[in-house]
C-alpha atoms as a PDB file:
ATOM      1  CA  UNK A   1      30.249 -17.400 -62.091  1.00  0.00           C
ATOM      2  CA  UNK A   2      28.162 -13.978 -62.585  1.00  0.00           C
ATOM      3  CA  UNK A   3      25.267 -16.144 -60.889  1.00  0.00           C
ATOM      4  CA  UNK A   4      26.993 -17.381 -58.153  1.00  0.00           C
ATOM      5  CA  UNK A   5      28.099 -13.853 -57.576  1.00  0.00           C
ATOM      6  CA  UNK A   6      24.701 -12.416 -57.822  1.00  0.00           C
ATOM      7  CA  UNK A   7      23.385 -15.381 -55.084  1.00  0.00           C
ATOM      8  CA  UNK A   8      26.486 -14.566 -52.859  1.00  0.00           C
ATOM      9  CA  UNK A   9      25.527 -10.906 -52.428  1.00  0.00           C
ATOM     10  CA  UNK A  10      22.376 -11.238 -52.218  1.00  0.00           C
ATOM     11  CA  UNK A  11      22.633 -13.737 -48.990  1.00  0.00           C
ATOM     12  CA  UNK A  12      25.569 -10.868 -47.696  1.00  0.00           C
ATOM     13  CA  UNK A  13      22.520  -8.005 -48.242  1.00  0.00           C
ATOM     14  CA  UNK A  14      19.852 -10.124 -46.641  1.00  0.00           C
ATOM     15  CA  UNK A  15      22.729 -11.094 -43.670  1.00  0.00           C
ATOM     16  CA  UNK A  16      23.324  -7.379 -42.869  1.00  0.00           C
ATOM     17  CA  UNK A  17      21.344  -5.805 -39.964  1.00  0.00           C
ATOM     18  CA  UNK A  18      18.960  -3.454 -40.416  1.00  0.00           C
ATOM     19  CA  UNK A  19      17.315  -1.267 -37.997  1.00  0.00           C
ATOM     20  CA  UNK A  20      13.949  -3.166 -37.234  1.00  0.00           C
ATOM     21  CA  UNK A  21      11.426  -0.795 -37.445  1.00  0.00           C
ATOM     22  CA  UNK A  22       9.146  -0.254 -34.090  1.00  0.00           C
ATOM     23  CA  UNK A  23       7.629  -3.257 -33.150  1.00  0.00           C
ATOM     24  CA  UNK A  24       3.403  -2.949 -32.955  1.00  0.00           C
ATOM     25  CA  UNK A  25       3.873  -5.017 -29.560  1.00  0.00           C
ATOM     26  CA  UNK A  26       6.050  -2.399 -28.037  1.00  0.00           C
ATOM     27  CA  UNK A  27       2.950   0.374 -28.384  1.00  0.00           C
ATOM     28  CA  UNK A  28       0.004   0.307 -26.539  1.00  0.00           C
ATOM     29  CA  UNK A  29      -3.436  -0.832 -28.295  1.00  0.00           C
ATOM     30  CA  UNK A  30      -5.143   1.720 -26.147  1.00  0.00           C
ATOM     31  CA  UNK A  31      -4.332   5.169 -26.167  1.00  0.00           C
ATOM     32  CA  UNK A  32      -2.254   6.602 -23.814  1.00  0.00           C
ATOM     33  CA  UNK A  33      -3.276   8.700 -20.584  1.00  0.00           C
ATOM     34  CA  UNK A  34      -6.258   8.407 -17.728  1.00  0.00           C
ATOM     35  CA  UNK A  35      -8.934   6.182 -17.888  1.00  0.00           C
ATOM     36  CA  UNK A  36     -12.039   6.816 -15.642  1.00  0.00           C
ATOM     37  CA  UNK A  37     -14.026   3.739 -15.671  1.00  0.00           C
ATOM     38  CA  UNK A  38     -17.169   3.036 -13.799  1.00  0.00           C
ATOM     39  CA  UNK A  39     -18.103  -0.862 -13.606  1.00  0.00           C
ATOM     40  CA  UNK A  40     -21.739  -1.977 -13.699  1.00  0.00           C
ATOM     41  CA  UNK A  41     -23.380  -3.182 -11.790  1.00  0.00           C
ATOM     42  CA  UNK A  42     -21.920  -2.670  -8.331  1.00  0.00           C
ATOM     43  CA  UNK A  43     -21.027   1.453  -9.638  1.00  0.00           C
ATOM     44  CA  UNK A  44     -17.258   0.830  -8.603  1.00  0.00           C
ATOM     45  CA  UNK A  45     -15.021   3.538 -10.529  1.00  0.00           C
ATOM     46  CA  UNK A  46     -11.120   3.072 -10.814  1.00  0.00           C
ATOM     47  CA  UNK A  47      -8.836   5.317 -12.590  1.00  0.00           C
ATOM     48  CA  UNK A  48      -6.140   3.766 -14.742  1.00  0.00           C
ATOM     49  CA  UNK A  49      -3.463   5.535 -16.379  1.00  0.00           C
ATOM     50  CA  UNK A  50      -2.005   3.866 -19.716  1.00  0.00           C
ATOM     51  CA  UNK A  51       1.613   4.754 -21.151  1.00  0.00           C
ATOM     52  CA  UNK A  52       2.686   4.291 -24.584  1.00  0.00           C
ATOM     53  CA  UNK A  53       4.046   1.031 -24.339  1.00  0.00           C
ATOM     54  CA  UNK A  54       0.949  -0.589 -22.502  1.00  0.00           C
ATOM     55  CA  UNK A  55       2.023  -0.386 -19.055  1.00  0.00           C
ATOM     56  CA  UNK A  56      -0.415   0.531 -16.733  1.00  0.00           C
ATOM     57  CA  UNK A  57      -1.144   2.205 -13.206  1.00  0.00           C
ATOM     58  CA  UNK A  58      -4.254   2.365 -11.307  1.00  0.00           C
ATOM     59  CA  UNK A  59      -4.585   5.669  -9.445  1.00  0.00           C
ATOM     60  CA  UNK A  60      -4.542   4.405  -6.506  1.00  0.00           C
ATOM     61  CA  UNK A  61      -1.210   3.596  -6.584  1.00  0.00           C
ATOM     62  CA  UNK A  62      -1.454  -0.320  -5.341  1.00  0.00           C
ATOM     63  CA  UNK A  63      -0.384  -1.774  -8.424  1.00  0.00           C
ATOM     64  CA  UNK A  64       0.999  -1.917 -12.356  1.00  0.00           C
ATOM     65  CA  UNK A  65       0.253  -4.537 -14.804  1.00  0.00           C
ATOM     66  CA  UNK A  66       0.755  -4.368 -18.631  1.00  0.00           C
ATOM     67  CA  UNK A  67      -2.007  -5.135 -21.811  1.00  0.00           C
ATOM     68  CA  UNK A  68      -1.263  -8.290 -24.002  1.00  0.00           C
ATOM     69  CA  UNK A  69      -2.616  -9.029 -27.106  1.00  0.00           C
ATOM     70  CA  UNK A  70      -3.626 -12.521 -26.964  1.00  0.00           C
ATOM     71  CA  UNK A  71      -5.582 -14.406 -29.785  1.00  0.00           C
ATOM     72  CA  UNK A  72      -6.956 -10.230 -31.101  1.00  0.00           C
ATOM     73  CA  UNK A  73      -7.668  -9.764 -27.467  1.00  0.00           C
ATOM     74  CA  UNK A  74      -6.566  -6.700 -24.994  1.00  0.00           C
ATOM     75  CA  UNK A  75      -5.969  -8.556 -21.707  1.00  0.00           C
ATOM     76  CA  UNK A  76      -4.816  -7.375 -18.329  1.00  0.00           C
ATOM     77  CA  UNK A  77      -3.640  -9.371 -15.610  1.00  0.00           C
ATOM     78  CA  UNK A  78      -4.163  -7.923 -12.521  1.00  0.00           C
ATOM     79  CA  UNK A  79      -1.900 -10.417 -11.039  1.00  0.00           C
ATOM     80  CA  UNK A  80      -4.511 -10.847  -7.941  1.00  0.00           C
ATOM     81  CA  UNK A  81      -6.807 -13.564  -9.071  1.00  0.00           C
ATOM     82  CA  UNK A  82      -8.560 -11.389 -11.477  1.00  0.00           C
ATOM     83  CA  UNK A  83      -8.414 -10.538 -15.147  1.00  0.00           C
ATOM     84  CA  UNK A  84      -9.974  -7.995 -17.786  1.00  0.00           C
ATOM     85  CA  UNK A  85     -10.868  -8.191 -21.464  1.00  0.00           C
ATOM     86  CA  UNK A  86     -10.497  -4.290 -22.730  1.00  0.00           C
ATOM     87  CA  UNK A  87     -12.050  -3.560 -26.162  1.00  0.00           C
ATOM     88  CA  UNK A  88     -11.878  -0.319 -27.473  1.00  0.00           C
ATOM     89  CA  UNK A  89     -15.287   0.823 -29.110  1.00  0.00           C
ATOM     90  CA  UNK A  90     -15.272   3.214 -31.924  1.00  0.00           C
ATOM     91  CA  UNK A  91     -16.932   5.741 -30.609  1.00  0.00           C
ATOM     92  CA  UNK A  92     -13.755   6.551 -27.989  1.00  0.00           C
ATOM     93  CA  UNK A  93     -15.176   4.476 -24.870  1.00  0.00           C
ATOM     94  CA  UNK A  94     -13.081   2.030 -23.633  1.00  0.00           C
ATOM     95  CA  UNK A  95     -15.131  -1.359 -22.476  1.00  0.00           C
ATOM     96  CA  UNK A  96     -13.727  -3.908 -19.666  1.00  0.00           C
ATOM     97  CA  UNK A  97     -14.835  -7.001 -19.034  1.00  0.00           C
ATOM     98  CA  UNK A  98     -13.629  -8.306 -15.788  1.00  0.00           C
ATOM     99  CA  UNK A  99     -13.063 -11.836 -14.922  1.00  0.00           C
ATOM    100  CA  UNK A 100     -13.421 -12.609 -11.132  1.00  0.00           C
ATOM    101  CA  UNK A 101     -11.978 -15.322 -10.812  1.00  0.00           C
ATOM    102  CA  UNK A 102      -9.581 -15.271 -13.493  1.00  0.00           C
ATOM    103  CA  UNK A 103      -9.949 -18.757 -13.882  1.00  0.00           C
ATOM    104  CA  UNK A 104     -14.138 -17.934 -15.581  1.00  0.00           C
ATOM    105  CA  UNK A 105     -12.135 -16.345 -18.695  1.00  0.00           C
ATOM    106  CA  UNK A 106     -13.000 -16.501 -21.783  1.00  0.00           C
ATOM    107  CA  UNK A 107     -15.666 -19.036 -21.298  1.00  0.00           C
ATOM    108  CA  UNK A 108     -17.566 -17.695 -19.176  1.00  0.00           C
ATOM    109  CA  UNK A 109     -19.054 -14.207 -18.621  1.00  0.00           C
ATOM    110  CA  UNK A 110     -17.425 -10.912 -16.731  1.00  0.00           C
ATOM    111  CA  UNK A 111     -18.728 -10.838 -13.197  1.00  0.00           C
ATOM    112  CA  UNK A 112     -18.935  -6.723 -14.046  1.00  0.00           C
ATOM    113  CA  UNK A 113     -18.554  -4.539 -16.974  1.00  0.00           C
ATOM    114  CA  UNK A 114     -17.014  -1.404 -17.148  1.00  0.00           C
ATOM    115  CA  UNK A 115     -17.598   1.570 -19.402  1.00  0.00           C
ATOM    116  CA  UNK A 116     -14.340   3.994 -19.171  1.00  0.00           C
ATOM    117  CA  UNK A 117     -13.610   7.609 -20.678  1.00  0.00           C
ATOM    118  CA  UNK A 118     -10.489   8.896 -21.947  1.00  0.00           C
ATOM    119  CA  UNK A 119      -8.105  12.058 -20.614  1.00  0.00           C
ATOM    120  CA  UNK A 120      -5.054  12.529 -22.725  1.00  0.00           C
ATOM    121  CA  UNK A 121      -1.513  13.018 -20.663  1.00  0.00           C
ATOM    122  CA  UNK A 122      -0.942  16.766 -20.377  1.00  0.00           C
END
């Protein structure tokens, strides 16, 4: 009986909700604020600005798209035929590898790379 007890709240503890804490998907893998890249080699530069949760606009104002982690890797869809790999190097710089067409991702190489530094939100 005292087992049976014991079982039965146990099951009624592990039934109760608890507040999750913050999922690591809802956060952004790169930090938040302006990103001035410069892609190599045709010297293109776009600005992107990150928010906490991953979402992101380019400066230019034509678009949003939001970073996925798929498989350990930062991806954004730029939802026009294209696609870029973004790693974040330890030394602050943010590299992008972008995909044109999408469709040459991951086995095959970036048509340009891009080297990007960081501005924090004010």
């Amino acid at each position: 009986m005292i087992r049976t007890w014991g079982l039965a709240l146990a099951f009624a503890a592990g039934a109760a909700s608890a507040p999750a804490a913050p999922a690591l998907k809802d956060r952004s893998p790169i930090p938040a604020g302006a990103w001035t890249v410069i892609y190599h080699p045709n010297r293109a530069v776009r600005v992107y600005v990150v928010s906490a949760d991953g979402e992101v606009t380019f400066a230019e104002g034509r678009s949003k798209a939001k970073l996925v982690e798929k498989d350990k890797e930062i991806i954004l869809d730029l939802k026009d035929g294209k696609l870029e790999r973004w790693t974040l190097g330890k030394d602050g710089r943010l590299f992008v590898e972008h995909f044109n067409p999408r469709d040459s991702y991951p086995a095959g190489p970036p048509d340009q790379i891009g080297v990007g530094v960081w501005k924090a939100d004010k």
